[in-house]
Each structure stands twice: as structure tokens, then as C-alpha cells.
N, C-alpha and C. Protein backbone atom coordinates (compact mmCIF):
# COMPACT_ATOMS: atom_id res chain seq x y z
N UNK A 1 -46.83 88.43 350.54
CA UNK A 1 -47.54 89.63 350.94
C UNK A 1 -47.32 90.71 349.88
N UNK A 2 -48.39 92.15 349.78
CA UNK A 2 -48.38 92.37 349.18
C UNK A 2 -49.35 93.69 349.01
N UNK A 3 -49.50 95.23 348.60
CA UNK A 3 -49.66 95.89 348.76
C UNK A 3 -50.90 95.97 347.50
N UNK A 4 -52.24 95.80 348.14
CA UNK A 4 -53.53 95.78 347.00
C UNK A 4 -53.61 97.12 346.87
N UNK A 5 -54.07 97.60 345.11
CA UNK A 5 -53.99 98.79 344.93
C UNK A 5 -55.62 99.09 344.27
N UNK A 6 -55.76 100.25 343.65
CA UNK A 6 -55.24 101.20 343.82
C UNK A 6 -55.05 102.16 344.81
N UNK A 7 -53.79 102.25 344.83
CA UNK A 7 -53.36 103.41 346.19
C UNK A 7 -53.52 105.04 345.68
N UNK A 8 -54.05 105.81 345.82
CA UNK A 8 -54.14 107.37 345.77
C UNK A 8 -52.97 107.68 345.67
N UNK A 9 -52.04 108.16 344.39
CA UNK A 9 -50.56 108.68 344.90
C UNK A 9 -50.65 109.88 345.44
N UNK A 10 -51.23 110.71 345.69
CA UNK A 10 -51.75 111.98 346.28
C UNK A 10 -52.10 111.72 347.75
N UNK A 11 -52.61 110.63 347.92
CA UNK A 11 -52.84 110.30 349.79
C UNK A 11 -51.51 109.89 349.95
N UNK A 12 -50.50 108.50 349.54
CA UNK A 12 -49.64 108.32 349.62
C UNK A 12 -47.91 109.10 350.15
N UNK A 13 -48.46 110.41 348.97
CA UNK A 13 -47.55 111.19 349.17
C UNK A 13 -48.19 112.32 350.38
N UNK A 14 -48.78 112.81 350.64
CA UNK A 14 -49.12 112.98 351.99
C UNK A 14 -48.58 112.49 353.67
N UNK A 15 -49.11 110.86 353.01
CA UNK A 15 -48.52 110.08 354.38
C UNK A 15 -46.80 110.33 354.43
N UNK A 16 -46.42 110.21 353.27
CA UNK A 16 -44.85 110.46 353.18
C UNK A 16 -44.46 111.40 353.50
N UNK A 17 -45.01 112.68 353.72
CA UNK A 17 -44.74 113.88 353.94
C UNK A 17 -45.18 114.38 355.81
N UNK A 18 -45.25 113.51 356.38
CA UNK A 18 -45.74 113.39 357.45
C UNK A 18 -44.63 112.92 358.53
N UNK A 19 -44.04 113.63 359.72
CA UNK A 19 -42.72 112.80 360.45
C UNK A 19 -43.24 111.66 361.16
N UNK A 20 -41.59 110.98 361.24
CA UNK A 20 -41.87 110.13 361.99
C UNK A 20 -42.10 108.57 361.10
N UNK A 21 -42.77 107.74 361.47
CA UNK A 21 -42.91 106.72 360.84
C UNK A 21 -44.35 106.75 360.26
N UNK A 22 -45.17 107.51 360.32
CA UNK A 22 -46.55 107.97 359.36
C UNK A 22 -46.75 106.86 358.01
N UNK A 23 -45.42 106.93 357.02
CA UNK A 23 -45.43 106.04 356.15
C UNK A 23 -45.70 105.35 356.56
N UNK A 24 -44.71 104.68 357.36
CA UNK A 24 -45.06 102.94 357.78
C UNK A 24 -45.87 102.16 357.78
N UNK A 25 -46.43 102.98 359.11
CA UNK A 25 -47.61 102.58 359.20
C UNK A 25 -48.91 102.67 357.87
N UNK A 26 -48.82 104.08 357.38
CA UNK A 26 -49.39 103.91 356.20
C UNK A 26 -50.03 102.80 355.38
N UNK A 27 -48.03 102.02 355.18
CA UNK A 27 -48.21 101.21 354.37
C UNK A 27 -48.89 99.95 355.21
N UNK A 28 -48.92 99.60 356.27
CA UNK A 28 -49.04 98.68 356.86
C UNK A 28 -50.75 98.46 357.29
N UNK A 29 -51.44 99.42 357.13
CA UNK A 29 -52.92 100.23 356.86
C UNK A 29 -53.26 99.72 355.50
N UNK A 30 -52.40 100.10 354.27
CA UNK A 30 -52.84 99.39 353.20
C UNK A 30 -53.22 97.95 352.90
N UNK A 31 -52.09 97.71 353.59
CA UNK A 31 -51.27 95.82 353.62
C UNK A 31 -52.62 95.55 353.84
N UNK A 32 -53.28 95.61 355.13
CA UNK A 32 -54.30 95.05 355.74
C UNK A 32 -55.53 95.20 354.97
N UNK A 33 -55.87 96.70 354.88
CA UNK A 33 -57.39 96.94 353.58
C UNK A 33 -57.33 96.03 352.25
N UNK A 34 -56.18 95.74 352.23
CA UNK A 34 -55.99 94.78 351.34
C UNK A 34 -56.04 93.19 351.54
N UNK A 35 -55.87 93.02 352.02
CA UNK A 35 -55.89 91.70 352.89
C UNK A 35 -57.57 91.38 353.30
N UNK A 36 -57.98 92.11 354.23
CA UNK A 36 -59.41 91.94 354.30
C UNK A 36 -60.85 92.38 353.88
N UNK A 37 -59.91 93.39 352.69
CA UNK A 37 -61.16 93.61 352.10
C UNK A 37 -61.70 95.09 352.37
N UNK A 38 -61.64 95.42 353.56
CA UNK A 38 -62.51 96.27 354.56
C UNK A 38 -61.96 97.37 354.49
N UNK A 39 -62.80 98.61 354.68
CA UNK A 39 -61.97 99.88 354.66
C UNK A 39 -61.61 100.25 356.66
N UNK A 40 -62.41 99.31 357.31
CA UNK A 40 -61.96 99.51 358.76
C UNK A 40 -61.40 98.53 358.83
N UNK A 41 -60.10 98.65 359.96
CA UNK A 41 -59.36 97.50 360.83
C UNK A 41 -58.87 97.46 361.76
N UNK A 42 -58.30 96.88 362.45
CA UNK A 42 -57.06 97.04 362.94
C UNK A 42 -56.09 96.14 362.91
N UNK A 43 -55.06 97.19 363.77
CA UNK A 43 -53.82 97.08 363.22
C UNK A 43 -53.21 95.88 363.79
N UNK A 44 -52.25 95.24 362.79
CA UNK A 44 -51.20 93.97 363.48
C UNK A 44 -50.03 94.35 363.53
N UNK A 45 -49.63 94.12 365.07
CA UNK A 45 -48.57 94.68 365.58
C UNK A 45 -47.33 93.86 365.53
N UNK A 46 -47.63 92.68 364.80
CA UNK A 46 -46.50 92.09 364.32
C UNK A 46 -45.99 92.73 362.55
N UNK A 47 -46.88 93.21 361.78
CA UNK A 47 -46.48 93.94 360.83
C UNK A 47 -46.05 95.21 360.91
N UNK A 48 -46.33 95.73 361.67
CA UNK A 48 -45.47 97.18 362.51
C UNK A 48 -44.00 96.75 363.26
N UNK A 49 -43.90 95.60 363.76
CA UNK A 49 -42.70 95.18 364.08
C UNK A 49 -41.72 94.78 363.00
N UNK A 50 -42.15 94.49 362.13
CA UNK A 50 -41.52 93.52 361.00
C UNK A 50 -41.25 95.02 360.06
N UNK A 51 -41.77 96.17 359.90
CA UNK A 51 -40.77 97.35 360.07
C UNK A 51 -40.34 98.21 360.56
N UNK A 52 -40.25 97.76 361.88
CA UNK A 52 -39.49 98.42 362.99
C UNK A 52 -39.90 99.82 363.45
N UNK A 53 -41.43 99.84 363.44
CA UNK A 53 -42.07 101.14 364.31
C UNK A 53 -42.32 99.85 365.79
N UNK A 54 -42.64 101.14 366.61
CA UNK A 54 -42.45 100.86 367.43
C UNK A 54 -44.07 101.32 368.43
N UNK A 55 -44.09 101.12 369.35
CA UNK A 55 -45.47 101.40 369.64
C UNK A 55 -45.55 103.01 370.15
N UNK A 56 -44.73 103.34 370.49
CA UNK A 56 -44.80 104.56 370.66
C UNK A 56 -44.82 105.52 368.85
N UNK A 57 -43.88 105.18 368.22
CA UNK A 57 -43.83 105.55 367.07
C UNK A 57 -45.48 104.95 366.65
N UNK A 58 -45.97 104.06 366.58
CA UNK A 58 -47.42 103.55 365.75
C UNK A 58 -48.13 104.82 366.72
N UNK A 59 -48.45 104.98 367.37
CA UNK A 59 -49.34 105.92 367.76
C UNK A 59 -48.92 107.28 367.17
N UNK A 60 -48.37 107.85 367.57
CA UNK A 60 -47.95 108.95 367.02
C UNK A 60 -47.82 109.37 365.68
N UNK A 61 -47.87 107.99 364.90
CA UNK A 61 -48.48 107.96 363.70
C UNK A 61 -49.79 107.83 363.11
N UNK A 62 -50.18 107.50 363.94
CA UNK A 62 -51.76 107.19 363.84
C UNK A 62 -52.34 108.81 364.10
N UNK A 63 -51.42 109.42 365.17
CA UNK A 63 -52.71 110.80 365.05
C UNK A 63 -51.81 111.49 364.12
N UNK A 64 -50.74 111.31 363.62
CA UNK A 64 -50.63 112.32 362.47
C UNK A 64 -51.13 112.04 360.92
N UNK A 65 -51.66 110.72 361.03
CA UNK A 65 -52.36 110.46 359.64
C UNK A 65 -54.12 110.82 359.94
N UNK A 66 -54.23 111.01 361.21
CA UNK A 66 -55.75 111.11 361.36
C UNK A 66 -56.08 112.89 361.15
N UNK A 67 -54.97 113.75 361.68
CA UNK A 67 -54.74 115.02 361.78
C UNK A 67 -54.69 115.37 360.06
N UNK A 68 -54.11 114.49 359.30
CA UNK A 68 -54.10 114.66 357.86
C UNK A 68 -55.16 114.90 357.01
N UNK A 69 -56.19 113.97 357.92
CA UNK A 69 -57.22 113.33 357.24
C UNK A 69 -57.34 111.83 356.62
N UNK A 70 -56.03 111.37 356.42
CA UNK A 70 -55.90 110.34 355.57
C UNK A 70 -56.94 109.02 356.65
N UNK A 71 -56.90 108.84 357.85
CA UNK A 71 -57.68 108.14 358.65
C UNK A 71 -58.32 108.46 359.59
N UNK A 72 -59.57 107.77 359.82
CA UNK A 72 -60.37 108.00 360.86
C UNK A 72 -59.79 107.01 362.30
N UNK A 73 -60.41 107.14 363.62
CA UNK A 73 -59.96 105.88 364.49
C UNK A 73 -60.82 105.84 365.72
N UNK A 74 -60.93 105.09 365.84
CA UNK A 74 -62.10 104.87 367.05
C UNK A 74 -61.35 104.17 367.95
N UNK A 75 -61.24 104.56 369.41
CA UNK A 75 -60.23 104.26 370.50
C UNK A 75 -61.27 103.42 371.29
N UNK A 76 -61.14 102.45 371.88
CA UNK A 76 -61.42 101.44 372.99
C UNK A 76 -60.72 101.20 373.54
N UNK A 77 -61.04 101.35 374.92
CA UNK A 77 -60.20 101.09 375.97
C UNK A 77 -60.02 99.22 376.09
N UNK A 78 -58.58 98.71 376.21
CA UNK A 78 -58.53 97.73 376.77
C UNK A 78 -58.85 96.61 374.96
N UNK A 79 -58.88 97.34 373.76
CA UNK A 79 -58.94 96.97 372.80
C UNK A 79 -58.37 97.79 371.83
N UNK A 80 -57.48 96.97 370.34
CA UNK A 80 -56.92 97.92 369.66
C UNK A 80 -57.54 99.00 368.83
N UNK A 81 -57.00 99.74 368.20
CA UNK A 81 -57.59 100.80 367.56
C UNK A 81 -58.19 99.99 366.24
N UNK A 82 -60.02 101.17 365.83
CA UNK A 82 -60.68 100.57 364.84
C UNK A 82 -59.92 101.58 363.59
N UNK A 83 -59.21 101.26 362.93
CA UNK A 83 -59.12 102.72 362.09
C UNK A 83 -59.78 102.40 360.46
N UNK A 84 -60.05 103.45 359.79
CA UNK A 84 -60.75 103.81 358.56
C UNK A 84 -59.76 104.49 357.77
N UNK A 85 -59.99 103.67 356.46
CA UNK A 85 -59.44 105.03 355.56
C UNK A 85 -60.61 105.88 354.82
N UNK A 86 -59.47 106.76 354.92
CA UNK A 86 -60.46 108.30 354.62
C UNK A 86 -59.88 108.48 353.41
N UNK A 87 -60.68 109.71 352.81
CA UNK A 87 -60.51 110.14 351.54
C UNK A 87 -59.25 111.17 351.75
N UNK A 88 -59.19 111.90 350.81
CA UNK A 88 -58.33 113.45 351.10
C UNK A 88 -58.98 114.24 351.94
N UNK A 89 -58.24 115.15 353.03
CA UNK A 89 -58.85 116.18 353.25
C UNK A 89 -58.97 117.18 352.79
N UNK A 90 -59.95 117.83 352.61
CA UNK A 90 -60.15 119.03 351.80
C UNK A 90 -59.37 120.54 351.89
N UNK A 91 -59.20 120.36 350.50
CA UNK A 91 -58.41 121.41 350.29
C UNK A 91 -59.03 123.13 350.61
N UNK A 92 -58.76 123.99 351.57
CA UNK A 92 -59.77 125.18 351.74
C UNK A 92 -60.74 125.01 352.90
């Protein structure tokens, strides 16, 4: 496994700057856009386990990267989250 780039170090450092496990998940957002290609997905909750966020922590990360801007997410009930990566949010 393996982290397909290029990654924005400017979004990156953002997500890093964000509490909580924000990174993590971050990275685990990348893992996947990378993996399938796609700028939408969702998430595998065995790669969120395998670094020890937690589901309460994955959510709470999810709206603080969406609050960032760094992702979009589309909620379904009774199905996991669709999420997008986004660009930067604008500065101003």
C-alpha cells in the first residue's frame, strides 16, 4: 500500500492543522483516491482501524475536513459516506 501523489502540501498541511484525527483520516482519503482512481469514495473502515481512529473520531473528522473545505460528503442514511476531494478553500 501506498500513498498516490501528487498530494497538495498546502491541503495536507491544513488537514494536519486540524484536531483530532483529521490527518488520519486525511491520509486514509488519499490511500483510497489513489487506489481507485476516483475523486469520490468511500471510506474503509478497516483502514481507519488499522490506524486506530475510531468511529466516533472518523466522523468528527470528516466534518472538520469538510468545514476546511478540503472535502465534500454526501450522507445516506443506512449507507456509508460519499466523500469528494475538494480543492482549497478560498482564501477571503
Amino acid at each position: 500500500m501506498f500513498l498516490k501523489g501528487p498530494i497538495s502540501w498546502e491541503w495536507l498541511s491544513i488537514a494536519g492543522k486540524l484536531s483530532g484525527k483529521a490527518l488520519h483520516v486525511a491520509i486514509v482519503l488519499w490511500l483510497i483516491f489513489g487506489l481507485t482512481k476516483s475523486e469520490t469514495v468511500k471510506i474503509q473502515h478497516k483502514l481507519l482501524d488499522d490506524l486506530g481512529v475510531s468511529r466516533k473520531s472518523y466522523y468528527n473528522a470528516i466534518r472538520h475536513l469538510q468545514e476546511a473545505g478540503l472535502i465534500s460528503v454526501e450522507k445516506r442514511r443506512g449507507a456509508r459516506h460519499e466523500i469528494t476531494l475538494q480543492g482549497l478553500k478560498s482564501k477571503g
